[in-house]
C-alpha atoms as a PDB file:
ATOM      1  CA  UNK A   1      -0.414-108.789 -15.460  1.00  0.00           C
ATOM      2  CA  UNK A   2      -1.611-105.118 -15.796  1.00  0.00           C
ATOM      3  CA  UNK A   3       0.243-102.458 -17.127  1.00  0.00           C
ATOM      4  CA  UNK A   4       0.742 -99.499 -14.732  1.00  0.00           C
ATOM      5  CA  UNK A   5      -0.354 -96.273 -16.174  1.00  0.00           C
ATOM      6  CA  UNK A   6       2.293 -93.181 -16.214  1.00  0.00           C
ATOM      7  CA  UNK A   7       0.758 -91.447 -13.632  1.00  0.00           C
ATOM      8  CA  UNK A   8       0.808 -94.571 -11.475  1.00  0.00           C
ATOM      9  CA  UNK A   9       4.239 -95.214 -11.893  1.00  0.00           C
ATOM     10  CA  UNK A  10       4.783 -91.178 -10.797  1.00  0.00           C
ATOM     11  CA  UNK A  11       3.261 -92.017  -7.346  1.00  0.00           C
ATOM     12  CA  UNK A  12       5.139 -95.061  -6.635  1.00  0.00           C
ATOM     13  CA  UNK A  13       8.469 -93.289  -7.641  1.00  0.00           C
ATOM     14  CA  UNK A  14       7.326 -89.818  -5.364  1.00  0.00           C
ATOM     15  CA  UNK A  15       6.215 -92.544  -2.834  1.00  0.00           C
ATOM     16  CA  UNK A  16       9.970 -94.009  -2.415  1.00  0.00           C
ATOM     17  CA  UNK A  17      11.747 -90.792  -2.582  1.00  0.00           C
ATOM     18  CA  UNK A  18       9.657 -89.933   0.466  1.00  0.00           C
ATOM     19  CA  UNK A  19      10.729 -93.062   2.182  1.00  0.00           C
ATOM     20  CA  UNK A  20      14.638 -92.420   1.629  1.00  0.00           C
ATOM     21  CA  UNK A  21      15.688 -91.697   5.241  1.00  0.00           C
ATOM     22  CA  UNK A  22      16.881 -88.660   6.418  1.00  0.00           C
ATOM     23  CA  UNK A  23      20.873 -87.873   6.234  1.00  0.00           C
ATOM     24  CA  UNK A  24      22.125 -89.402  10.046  1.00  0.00           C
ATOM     25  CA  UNK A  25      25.023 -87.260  12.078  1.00  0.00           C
ATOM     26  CA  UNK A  26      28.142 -89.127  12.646  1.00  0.00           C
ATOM     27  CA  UNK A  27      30.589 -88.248  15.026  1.00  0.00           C
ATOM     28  CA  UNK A  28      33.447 -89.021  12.796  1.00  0.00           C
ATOM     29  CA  UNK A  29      36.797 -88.663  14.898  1.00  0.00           C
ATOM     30  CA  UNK A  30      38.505 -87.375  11.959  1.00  0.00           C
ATOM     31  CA  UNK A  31      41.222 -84.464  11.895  1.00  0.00           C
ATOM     32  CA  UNK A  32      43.112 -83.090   8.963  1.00  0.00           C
ATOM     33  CA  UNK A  33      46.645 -81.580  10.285  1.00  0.00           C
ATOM     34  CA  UNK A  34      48.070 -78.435   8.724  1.00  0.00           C
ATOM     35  CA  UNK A  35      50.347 -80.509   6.409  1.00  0.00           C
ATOM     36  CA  UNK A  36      47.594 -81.754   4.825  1.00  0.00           C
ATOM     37  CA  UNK A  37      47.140 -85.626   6.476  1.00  0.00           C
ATOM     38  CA  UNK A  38      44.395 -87.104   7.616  1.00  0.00           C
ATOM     39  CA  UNK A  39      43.738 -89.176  10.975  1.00  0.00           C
ATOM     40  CA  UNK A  40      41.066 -91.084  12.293  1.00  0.00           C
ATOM     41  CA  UNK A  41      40.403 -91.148  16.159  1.00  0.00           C
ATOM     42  CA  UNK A  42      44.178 -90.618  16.248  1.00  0.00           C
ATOM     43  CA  UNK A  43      45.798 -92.905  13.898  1.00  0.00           C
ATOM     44  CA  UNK A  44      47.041 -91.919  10.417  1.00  0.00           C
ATOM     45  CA  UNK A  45      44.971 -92.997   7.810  1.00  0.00           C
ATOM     46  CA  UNK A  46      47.711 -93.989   5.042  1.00  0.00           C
ATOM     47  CA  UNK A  47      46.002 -95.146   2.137  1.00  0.00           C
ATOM     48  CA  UNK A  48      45.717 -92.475  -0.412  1.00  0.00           C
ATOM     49  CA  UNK A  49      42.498 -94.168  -2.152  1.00  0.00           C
ATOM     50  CA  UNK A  50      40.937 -93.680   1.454  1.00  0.00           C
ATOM     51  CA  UNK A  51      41.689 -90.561   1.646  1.00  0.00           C
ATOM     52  CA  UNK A  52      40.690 -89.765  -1.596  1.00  0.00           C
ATOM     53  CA  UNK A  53      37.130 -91.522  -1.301  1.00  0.00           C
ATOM     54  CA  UNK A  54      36.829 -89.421   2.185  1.00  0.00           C
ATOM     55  CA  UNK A  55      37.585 -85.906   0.048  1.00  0.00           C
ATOM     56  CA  UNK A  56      35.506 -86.946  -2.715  1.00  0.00           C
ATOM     57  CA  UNK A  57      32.578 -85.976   0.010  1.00  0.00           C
ATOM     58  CA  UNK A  58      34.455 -83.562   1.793  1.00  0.00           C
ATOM     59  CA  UNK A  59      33.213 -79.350   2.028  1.00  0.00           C
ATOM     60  CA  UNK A  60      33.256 -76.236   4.259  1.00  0.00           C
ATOM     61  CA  UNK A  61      30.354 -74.079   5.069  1.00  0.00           C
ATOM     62  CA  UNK A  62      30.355 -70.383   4.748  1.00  0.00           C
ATOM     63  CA  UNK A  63      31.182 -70.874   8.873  1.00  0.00           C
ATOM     64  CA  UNK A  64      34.390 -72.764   8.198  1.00  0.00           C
ATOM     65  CA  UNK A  65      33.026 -75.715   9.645  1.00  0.00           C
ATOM     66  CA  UNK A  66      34.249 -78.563   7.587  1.00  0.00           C
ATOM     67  CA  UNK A  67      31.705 -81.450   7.225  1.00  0.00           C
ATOM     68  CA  UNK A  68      31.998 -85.272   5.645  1.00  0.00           C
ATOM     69  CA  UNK A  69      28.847 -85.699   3.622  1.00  0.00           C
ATOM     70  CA  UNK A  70      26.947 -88.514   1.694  1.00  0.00           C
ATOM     71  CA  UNK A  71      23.430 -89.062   1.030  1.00  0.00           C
ATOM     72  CA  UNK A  72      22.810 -91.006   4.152  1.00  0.00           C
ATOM     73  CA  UNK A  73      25.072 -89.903   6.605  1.00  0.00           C
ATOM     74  CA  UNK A  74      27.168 -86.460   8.137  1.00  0.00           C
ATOM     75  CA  UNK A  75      29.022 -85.316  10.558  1.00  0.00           C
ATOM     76  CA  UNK A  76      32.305 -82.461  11.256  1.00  0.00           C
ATOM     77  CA  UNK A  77      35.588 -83.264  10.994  1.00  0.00           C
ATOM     78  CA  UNK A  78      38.383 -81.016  12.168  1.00  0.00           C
ATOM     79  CA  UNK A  79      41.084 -79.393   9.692  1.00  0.00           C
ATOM     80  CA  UNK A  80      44.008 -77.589  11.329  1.00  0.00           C
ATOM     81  CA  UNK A  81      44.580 -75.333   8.714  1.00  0.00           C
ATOM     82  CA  UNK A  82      43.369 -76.178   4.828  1.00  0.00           C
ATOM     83  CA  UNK A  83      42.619 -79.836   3.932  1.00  0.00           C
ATOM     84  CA  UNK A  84      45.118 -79.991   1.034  1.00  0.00           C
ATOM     85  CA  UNK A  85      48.716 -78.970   0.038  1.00  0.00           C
ATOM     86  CA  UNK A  86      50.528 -78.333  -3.116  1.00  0.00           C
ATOM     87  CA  UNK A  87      53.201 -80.201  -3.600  1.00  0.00           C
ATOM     88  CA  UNK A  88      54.409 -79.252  -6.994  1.00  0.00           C
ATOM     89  CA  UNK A  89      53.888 -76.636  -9.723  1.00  0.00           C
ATOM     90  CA  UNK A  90      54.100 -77.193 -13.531  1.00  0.00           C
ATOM     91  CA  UNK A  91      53.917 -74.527 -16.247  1.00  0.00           C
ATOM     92  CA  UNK A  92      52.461 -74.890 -19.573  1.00  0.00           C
ATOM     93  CA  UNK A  93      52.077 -73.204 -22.288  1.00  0.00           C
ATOM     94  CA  UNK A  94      48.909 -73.377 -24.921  1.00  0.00           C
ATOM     95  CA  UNK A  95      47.983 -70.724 -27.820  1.00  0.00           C
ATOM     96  CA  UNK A  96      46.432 -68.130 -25.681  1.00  0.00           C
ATOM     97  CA  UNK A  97      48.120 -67.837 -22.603  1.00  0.00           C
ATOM     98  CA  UNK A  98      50.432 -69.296 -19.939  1.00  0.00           C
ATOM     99  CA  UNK A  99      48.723 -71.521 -17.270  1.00  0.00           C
ATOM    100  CA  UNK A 100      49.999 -72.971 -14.048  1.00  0.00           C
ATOM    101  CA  UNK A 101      48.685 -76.468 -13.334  1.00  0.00           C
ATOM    102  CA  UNK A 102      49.185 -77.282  -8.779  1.00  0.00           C
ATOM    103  CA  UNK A 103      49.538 -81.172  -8.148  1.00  0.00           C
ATOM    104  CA  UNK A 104      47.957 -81.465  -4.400  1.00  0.00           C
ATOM    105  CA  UNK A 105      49.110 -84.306  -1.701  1.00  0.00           C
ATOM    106  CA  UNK A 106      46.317 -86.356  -3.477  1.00  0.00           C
ATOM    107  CA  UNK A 107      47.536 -86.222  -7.074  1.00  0.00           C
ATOM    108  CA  UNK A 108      45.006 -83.958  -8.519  1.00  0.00           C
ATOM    109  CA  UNK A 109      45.824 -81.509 -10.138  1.00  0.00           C
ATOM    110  CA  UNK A 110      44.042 -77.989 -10.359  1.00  0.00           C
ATOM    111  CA  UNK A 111      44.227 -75.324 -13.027  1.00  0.00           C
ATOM    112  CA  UNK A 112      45.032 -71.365 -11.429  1.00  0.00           C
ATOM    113  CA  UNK A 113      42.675 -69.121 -13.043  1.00  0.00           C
ATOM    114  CA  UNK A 114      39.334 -67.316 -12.407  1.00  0.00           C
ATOM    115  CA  UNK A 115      37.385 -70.648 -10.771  1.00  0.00           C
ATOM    116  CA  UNK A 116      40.485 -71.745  -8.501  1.00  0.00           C
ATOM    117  CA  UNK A 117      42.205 -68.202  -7.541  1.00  0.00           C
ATOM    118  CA  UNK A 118      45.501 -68.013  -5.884  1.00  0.00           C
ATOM    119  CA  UNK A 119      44.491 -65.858  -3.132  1.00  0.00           C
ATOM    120  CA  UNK A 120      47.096 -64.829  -0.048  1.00  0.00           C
ATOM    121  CA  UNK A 121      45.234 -65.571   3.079  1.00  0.00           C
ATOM    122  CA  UNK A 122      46.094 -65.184   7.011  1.00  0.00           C
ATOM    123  CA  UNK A 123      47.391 -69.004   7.902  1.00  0.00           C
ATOM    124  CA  UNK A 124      46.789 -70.736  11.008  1.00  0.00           C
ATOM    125  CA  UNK A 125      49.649 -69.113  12.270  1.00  0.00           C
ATOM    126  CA  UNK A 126      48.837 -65.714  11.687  1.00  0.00           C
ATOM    127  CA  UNK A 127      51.349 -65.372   8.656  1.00  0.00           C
ATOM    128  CA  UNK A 128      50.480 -64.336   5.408  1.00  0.00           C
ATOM    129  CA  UNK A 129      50.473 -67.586   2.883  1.00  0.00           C
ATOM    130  CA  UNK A 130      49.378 -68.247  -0.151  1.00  0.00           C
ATOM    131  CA  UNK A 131      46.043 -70.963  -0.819  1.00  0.00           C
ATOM    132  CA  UNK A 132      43.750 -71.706  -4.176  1.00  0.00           C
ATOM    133  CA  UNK A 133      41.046 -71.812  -3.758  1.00  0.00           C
ATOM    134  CA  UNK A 134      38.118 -75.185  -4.526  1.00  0.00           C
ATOM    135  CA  UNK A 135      35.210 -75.880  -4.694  1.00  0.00           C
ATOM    136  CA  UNK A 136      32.806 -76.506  -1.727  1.00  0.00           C
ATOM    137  CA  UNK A 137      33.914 -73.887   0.388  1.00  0.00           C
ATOM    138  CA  UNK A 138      37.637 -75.653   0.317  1.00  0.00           C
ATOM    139  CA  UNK A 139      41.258 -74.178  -0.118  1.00  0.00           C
ATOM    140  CA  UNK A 140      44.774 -75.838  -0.614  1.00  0.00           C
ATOM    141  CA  UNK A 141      48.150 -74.424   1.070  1.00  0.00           C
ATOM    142  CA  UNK A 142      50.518 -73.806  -1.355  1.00  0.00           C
ATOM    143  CA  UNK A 143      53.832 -75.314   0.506  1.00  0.00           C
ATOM    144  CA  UNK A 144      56.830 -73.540   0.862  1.00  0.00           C
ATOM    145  CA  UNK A 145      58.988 -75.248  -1.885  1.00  0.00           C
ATOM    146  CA  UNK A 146      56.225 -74.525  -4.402  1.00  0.00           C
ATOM    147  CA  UNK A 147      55.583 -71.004  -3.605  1.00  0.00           C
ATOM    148  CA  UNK A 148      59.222 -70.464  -3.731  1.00  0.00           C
ATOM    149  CA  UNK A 149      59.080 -71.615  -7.414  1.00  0.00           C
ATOM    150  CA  UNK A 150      56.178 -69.539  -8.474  1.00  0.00           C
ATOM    151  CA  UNK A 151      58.317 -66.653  -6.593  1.00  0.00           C
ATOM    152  CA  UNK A 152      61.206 -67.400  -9.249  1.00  0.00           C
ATOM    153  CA  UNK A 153      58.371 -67.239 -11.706  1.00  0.00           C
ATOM    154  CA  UNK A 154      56.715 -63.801 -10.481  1.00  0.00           C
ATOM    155  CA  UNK A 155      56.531 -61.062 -12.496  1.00  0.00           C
ATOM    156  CA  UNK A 156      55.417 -57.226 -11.599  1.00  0.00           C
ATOM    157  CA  UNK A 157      52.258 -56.933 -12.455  1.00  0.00           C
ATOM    158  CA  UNK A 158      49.522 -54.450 -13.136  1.00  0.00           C
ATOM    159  CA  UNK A 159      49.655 -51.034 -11.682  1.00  0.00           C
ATOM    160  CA  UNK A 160      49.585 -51.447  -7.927  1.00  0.00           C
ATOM    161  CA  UNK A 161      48.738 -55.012  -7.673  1.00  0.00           C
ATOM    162  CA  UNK A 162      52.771 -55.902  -6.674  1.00  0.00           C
ATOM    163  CA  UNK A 163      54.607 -59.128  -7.789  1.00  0.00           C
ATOM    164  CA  UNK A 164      52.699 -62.183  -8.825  1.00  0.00           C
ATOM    165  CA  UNK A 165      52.196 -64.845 -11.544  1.00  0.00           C
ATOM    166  CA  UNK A 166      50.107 -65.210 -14.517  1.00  0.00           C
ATOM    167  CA  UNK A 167      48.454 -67.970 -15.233  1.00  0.00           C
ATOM    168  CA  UNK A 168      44.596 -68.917 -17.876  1.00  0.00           C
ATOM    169  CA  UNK A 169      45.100 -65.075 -18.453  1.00  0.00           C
ATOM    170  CA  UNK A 170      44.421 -64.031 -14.981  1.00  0.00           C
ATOM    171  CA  UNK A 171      47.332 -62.197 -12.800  1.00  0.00           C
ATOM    172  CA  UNK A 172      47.765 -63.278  -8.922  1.00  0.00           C
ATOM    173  CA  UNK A 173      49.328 -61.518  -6.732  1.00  0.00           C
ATOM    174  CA  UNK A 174      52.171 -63.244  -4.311  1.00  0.00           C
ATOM    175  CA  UNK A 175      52.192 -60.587  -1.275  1.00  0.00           C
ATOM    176  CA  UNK A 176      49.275 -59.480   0.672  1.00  0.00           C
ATOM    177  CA  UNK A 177      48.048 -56.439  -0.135  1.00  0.00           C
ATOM    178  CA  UNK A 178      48.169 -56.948  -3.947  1.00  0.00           C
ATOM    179  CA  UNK A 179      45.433 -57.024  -6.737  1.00  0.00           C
ATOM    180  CA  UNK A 180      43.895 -60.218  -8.846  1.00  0.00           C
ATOM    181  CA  UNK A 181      42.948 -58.979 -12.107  1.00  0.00           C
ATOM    182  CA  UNK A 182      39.473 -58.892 -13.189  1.00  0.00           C
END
């Protein structure tokens, strides 16, 4: 038995990352509708964990294009309007500030602040409505009921940046037009 020497064992290891194939493009027959479920070539796909797994990978380009990735394979799905929806709103309190914690149609939850903005957008309908914003390119509708709430919550805010909420020390603004502050 001989012992392999470190640079060796470098070469093998460079050697098999070479040989990892290439990412293959799926065709995926997958649609998101604008109340946030998911289908596969036309049937609903009803278990959460699926779902879940299947967001886990999910992003959007800087083209909207929404794509399914994993290490060995990709391909587009289609997302009527955003791939998520809040479905509840809890407010909390800690030493510094007040923060406003979203529960999506998955069960995660998702801090508003500087990293996941509350931003009022132009919806699939033409309307304005209010998303936050995710990572990899991706955005949540806030649903009616729940913006309603954060309505009963809002607040007039800074000079000229309208009614809005507070929340990790940040103020969001709940009609178009107004400011985030800095």
């Amino acid at each position: 038995m001989t012992q392999k020497t470190d640079s060796e064992m470098q070469v093998k290891q460079e050697g098999s990352a070479q040989a990892r194939p290439e990412p293959v493009e799926h065709e995926y027959h997958m649609h998101i509708t604008a109340d946030g479920r998911w289908f596969h070539e036309g049937s609903p796909i009803d278990r959460i964990q699926l779902v879940a797994l299947f967001a886990s990978v999910l992003s959007c380009d800087e083209d909207g294009v929404y794509w399914l990735r994993t290490p060995v394979e990709y391909g587009k799905i289609t997302v009527e309007d955003a791939p998520f929806v809040i479905t509840a709103v809890e407010a909390r309190m800690n030493a510094e500030h007040d923060q406003l914690v979203l529960t999506d149609n998955l069960g995660r939850t998702h801090l508003i602040s500087k990293e996941v903005p509350l931003v009022m957008k132009t919806g699939s309908g033409g309307d304005e409505r209010p998303y936050i914003m995710l990572e990899k390119g991706l955005s949540a509708l806030v649903s009616r009921p729940v913006f309603y709430e954060l309505v009963e919550m809002s607040v007039t805010g800074p000079k000229g940046a309208g009614q809005g909420i507070w929340s990790s020390g940040q103020f969001f603004a709940l009609e178009a037009g107004g400011a985030q502050t800095p």
